[in-house]
N, C-alpha and C. Protein backbone atom coordinates (compact mmCIF):
# COMPACT_ATOMS: atom_id res chain seq x y z
N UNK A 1 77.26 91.72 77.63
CA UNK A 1 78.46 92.37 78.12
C UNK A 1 79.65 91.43 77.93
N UNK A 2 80.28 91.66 76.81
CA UNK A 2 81.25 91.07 76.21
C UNK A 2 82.84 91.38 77.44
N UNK A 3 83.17 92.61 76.96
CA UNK A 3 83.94 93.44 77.46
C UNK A 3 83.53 94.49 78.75
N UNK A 4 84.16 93.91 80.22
CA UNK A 4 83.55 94.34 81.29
C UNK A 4 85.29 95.57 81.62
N UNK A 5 85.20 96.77 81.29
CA UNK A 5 86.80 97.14 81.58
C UNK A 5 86.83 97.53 83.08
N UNK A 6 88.30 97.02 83.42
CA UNK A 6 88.79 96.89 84.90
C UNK A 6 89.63 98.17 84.98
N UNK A 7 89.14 98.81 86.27
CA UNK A 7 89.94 100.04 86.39
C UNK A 7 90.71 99.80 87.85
N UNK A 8 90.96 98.83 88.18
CA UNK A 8 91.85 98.29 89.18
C UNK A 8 93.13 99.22 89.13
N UNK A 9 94.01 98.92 87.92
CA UNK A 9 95.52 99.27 87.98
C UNK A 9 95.22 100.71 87.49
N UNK A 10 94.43 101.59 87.27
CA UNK A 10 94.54 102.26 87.11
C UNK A 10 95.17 103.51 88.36
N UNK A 11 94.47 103.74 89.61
CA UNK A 11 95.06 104.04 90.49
C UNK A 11 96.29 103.52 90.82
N UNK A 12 96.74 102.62 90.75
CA UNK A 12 97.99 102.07 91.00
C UNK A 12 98.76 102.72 89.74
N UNK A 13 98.72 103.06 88.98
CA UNK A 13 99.71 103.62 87.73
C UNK A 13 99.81 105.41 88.24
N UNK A 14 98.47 105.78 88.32
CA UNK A 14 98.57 106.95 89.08
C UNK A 14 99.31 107.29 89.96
N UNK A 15 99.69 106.23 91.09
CA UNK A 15 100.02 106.71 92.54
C UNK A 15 101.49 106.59 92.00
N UNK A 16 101.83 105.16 90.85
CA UNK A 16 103.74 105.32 90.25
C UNK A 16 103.78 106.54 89.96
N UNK A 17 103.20 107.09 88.77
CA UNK A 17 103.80 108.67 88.53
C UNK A 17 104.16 109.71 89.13
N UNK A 18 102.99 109.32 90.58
CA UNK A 18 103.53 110.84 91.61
C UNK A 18 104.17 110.32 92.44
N UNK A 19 104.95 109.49 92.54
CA UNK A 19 105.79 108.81 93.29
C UNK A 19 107.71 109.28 92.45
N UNK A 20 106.95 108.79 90.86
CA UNK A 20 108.19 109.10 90.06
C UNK A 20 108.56 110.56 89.87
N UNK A 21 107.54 111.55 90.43
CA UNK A 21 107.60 112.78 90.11
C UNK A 21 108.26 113.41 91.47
N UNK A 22 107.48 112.88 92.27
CA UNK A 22 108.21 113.49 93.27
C UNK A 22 109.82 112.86 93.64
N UNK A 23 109.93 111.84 93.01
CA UNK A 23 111.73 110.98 93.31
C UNK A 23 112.41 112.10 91.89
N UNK A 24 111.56 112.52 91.13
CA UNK A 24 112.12 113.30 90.03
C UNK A 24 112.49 114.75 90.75
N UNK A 25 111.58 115.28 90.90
CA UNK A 25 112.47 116.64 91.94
C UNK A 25 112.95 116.61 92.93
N UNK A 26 113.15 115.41 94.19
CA UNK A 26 113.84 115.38 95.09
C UNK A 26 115.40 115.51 94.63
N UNK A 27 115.60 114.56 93.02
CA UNK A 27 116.81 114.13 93.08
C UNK A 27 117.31 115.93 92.49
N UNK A 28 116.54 116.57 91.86
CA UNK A 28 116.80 117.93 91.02
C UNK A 28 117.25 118.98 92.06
N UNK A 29 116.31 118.87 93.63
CA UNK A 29 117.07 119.51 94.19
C UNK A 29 117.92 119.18 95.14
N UNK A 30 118.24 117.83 95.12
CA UNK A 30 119.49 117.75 95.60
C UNK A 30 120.90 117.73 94.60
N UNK A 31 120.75 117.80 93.43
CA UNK A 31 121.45 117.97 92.43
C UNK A 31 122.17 119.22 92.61
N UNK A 32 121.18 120.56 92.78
CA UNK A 32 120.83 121.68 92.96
C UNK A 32 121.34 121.96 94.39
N UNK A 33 121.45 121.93 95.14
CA UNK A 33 121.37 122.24 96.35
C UNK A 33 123.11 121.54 97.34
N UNK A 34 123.33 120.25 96.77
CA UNK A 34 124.30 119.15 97.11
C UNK A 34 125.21 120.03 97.55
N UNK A 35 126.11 120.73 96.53
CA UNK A 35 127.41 121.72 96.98
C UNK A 35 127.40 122.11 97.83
N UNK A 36 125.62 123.31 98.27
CA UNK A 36 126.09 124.36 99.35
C UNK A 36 126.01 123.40 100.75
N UNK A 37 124.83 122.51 100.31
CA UNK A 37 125.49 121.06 102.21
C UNK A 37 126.41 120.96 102.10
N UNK A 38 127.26 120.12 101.23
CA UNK A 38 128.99 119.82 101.13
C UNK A 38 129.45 120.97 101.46
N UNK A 39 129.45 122.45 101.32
CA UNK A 39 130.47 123.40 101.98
C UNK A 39 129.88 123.88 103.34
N UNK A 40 128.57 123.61 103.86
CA UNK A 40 128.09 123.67 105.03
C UNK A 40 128.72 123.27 106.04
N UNK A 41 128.71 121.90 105.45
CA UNK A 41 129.41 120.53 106.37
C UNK A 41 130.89 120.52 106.29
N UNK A 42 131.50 121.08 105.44
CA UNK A 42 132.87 121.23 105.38
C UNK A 42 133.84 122.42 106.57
N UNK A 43 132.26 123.52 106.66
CA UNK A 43 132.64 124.86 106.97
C UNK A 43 132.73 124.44 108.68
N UNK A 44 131.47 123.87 109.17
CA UNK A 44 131.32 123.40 110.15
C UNK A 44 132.42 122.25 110.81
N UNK A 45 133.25 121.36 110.00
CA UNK A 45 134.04 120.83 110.20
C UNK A 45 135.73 121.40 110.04
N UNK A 46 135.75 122.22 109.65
CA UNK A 46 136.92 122.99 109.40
C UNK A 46 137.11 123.88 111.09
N UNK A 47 135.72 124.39 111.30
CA UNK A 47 135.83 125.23 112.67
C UNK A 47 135.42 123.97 114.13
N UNK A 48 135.44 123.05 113.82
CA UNK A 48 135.62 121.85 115.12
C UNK A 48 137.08 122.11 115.90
């Protein structure tokens, strides 16, 4: 047994991607979504 392969980082590369996936659609729907808070918060502050 020359070559013993290590699957150590493998879970660890796994857990980056769904980490990057989910920071990938958080930012899409706040991209998505940003305006109608900003006129939420505007609407709500206009009637203070």
């Amino acid at each position: 047994m020359l070559f013993v392969p290590r699957e150590e980082g493998q879970g660890l590369v796994e857990y980056a991607l769904i980490l990057v996936l989910v920071a990938v659609v958080v930012i899409v729907i706040l991209a998505l979504l940003g305006p109608v808070i900003g006129d939420v918060f505007s609407n709500i502050i206009d009637q203070i």
